[in-house]
C-alpha atoms as a PDB file:
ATOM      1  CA  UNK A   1       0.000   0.000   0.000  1.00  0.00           C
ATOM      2  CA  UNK A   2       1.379   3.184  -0.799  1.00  0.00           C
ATOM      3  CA  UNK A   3       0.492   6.083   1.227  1.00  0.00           C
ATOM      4  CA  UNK A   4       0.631   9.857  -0.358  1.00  0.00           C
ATOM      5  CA  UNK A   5       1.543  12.800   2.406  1.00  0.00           C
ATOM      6  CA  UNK A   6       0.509  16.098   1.662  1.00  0.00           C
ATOM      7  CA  UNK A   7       2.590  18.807   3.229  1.00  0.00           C
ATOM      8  CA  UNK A   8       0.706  20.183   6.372  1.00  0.00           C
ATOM      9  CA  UNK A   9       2.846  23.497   6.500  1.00  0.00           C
ATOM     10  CA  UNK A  10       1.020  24.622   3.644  1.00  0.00           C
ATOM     11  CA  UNK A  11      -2.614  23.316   4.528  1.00  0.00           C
ATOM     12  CA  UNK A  12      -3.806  26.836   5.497  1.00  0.00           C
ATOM     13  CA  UNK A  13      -2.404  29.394   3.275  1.00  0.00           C
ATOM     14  CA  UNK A  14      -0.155  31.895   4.951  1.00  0.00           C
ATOM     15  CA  UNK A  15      -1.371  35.295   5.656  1.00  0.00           C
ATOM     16  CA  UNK A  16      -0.652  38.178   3.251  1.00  0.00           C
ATOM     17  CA  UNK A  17       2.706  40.080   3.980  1.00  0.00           C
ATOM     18  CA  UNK A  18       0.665  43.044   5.446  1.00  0.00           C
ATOM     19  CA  UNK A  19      -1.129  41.022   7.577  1.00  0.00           C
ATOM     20  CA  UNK A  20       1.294  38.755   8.942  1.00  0.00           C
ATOM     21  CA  UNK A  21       3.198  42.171   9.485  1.00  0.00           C
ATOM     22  CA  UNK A  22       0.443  43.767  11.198  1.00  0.00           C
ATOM     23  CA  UNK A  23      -0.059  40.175  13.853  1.00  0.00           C
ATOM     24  CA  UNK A  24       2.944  40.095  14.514  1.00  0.00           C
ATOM     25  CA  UNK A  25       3.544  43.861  14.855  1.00  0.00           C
ATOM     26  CA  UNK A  26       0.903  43.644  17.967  1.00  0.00           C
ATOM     27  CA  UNK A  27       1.701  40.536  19.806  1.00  0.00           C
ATOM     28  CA  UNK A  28       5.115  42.182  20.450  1.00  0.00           C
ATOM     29  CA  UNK A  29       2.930  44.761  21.612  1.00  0.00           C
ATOM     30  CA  UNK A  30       1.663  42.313  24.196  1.00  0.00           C
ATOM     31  CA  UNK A  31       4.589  39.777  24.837  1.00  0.00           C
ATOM     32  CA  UNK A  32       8.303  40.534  25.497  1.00  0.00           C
ATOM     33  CA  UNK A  33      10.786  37.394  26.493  1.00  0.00           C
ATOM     34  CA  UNK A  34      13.437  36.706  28.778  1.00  0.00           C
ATOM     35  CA  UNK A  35      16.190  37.801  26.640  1.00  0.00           C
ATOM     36  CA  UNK A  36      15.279  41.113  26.282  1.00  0.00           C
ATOM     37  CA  UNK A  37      14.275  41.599  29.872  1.00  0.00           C
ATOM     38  CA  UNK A  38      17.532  40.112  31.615  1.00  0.00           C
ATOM     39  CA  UNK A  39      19.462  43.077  28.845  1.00  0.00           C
ATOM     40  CA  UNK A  40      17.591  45.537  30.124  1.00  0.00           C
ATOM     41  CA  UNK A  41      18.198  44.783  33.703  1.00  0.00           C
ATOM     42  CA  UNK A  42      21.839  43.781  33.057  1.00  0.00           C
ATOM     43  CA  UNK A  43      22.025  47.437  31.221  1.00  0.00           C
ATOM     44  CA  UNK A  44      20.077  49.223  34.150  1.00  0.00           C
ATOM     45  CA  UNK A  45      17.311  49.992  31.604  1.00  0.00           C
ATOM     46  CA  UNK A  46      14.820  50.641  34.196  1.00  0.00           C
ATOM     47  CA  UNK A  47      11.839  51.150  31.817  1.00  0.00           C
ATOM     48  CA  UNK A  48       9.525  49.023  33.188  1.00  0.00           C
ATOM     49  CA  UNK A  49       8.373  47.193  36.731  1.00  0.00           C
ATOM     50  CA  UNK A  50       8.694  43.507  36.599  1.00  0.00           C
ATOM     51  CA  UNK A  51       5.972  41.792  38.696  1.00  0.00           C
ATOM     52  CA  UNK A  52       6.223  37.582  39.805  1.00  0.00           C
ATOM     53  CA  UNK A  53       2.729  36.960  39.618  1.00  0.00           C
ATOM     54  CA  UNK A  54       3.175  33.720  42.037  1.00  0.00           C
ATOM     55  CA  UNK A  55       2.772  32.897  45.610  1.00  0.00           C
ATOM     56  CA  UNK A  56       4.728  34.908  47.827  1.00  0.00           C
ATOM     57  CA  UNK A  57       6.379  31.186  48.482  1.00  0.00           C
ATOM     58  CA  UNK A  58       7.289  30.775  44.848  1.00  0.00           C
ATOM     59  CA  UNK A  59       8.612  34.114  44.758  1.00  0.00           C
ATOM     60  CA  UNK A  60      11.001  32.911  48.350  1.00  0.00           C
ATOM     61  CA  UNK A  61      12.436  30.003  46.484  1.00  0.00           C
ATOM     62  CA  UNK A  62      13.879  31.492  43.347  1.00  0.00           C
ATOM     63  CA  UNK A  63      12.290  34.875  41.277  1.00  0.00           C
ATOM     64  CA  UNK A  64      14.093  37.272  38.161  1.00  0.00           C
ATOM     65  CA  UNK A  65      16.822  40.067  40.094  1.00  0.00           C
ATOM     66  CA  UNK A  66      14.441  43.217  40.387  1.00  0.00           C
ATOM     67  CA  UNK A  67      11.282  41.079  40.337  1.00  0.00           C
ATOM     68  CA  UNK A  68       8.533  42.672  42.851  1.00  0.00           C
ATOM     69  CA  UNK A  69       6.008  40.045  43.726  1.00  0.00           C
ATOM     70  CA  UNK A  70       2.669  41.002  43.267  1.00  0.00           C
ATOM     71  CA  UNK A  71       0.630  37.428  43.130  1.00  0.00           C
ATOM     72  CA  UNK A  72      -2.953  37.994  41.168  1.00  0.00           C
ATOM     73  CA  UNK A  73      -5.140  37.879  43.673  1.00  0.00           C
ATOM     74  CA  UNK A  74      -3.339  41.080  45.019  1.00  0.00           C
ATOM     75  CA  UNK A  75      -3.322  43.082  41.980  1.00  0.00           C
ATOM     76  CA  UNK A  76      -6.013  45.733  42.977  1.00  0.00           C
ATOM     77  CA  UNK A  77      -5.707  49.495  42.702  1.00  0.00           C
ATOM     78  CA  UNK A  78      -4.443  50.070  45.964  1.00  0.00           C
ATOM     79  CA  UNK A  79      -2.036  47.820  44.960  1.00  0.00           C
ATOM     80  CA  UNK A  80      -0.702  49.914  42.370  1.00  0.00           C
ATOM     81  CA  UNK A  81      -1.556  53.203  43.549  1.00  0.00           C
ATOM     82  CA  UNK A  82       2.096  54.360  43.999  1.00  0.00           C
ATOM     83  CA  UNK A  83       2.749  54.422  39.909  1.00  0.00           C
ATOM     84  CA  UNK A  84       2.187  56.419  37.700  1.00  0.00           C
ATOM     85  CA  UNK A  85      -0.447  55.678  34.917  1.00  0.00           C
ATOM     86  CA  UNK A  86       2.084  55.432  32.031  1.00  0.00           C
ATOM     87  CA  UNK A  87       4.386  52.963  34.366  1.00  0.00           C
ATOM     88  CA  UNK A  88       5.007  49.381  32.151  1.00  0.00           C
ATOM     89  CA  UNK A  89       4.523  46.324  33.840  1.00  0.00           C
ATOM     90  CA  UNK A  90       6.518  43.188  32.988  1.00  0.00           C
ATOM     91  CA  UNK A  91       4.702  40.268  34.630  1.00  0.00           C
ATOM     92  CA  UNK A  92       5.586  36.660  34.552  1.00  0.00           C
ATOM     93  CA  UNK A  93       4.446  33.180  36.096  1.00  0.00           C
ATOM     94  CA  UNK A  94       5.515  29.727  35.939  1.00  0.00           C
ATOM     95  CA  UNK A  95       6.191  29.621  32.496  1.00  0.00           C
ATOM     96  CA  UNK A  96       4.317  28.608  29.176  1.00  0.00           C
ATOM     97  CA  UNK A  97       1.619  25.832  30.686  1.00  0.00           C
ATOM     98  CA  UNK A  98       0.848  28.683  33.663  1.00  0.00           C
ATOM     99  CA  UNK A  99      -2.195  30.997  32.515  1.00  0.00           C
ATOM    100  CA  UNK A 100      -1.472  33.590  36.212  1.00  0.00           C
ATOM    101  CA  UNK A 101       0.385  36.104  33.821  1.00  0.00           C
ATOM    102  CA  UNK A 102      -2.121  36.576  31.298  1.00  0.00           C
ATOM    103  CA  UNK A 103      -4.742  37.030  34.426  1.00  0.00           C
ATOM    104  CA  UNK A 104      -2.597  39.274  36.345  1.00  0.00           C
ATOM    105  CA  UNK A 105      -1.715  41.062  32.592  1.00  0.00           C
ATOM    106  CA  UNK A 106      -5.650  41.527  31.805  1.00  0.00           C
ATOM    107  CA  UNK A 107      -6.189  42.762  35.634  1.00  0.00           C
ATOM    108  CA  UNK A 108      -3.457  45.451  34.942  1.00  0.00           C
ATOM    109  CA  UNK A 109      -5.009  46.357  31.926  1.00  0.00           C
ATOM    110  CA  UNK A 110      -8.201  46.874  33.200  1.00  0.00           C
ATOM    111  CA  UNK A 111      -6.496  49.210  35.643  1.00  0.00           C
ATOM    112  CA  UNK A 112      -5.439  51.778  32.872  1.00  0.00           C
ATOM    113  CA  UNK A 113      -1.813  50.710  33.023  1.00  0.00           C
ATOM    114  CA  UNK A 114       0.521  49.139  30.073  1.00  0.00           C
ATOM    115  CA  UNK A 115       1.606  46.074  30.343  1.00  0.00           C
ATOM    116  CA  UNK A 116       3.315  43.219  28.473  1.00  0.00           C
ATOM    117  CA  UNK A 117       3.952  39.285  29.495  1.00  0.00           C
ATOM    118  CA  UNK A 118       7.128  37.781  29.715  1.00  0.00           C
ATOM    119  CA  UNK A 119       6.977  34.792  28.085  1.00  0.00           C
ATOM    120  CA  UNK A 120       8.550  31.593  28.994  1.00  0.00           C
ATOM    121  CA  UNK A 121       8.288  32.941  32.909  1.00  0.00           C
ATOM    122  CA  UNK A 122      10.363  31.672  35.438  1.00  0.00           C
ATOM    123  CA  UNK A 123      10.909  28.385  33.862  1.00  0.00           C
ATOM    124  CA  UNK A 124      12.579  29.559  30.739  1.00  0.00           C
ATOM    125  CA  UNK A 125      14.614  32.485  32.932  1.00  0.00           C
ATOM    126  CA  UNK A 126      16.418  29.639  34.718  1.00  0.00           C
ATOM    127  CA  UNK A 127      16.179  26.132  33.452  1.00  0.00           C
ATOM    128  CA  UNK A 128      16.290  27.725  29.577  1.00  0.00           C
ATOM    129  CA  UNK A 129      17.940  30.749  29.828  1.00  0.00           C
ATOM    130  CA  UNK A 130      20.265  30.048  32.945  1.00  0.00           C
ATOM    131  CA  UNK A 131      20.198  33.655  33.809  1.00  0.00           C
ATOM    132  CA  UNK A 132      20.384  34.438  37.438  1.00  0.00           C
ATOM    133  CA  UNK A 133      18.105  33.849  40.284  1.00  0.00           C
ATOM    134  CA  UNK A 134      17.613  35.465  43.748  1.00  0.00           C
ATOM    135  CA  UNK A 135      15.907  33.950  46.903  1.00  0.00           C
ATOM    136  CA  UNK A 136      14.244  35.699  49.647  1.00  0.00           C
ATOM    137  CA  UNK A 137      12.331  38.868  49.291  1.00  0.00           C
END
């Protein structure tokens, strides 16, 4: 029996240039990654606030130098009342099979504020990345 394969890259037709320019244009809009964040701290390229979106246990046992921790259920307006309303926050979870950044990055949001999600979290910032780690708060 001979079986035919038909490529599955090119099952859905890519977008148009413009398009794909335009997508891709405004998820960097929404996601930044660990790379760029660690050169920006390593540069003292303060630009943003970085927030660890976990337990304030999580946060003990190993978060990203410069990291506040702010876990979701805390993210309220008195909770951010200290910043200004054009202050960036960076926020980051577990990593990619943890949802708590894109819930703390939507309760920002709905604060007024700007925000972006670091993806990969944690788990790409160490185990991936192997850029450095603090304990303690």
């Amino acid at each position: 029996m001979n079986i035919t394969y038909k490529p599955l890259v090119n099952e859905t037709e890519a977008a148009q240039s413009e398009n794909a320019h335009s997508h891709f244009q405004s998820k960097l809009a929404y996601e930044t990654d660990c790379s760029d964040v660690y050169n920006d701290i390593k540069h003292g390229l303060n630009a943003f606030v970085l927030v660890d979106v976990r337990s304030a246990d999580d946060y003990q046992t190993s978060h990203v130098p410069a990291a506040i921790n702010i876990p979701v259920a805390r993210i309220t307006e008195k909770a951010l009342e200290d910043y200004p309303r054009d202050t960036l926050f960076i926020v980051y979870c577990w990593g990619p099979g943890c949802n708590g950044s894109t819930k703390a990055a939507l309760k920002i949001s709905e604060l007024g504020f700007p925000v972006k999600e670091m993806i990969g979290g944690i788990e790409y910032w160490q185990d991936h990345e192997h850029y450095p780690t603090e304990r303690g708060g």
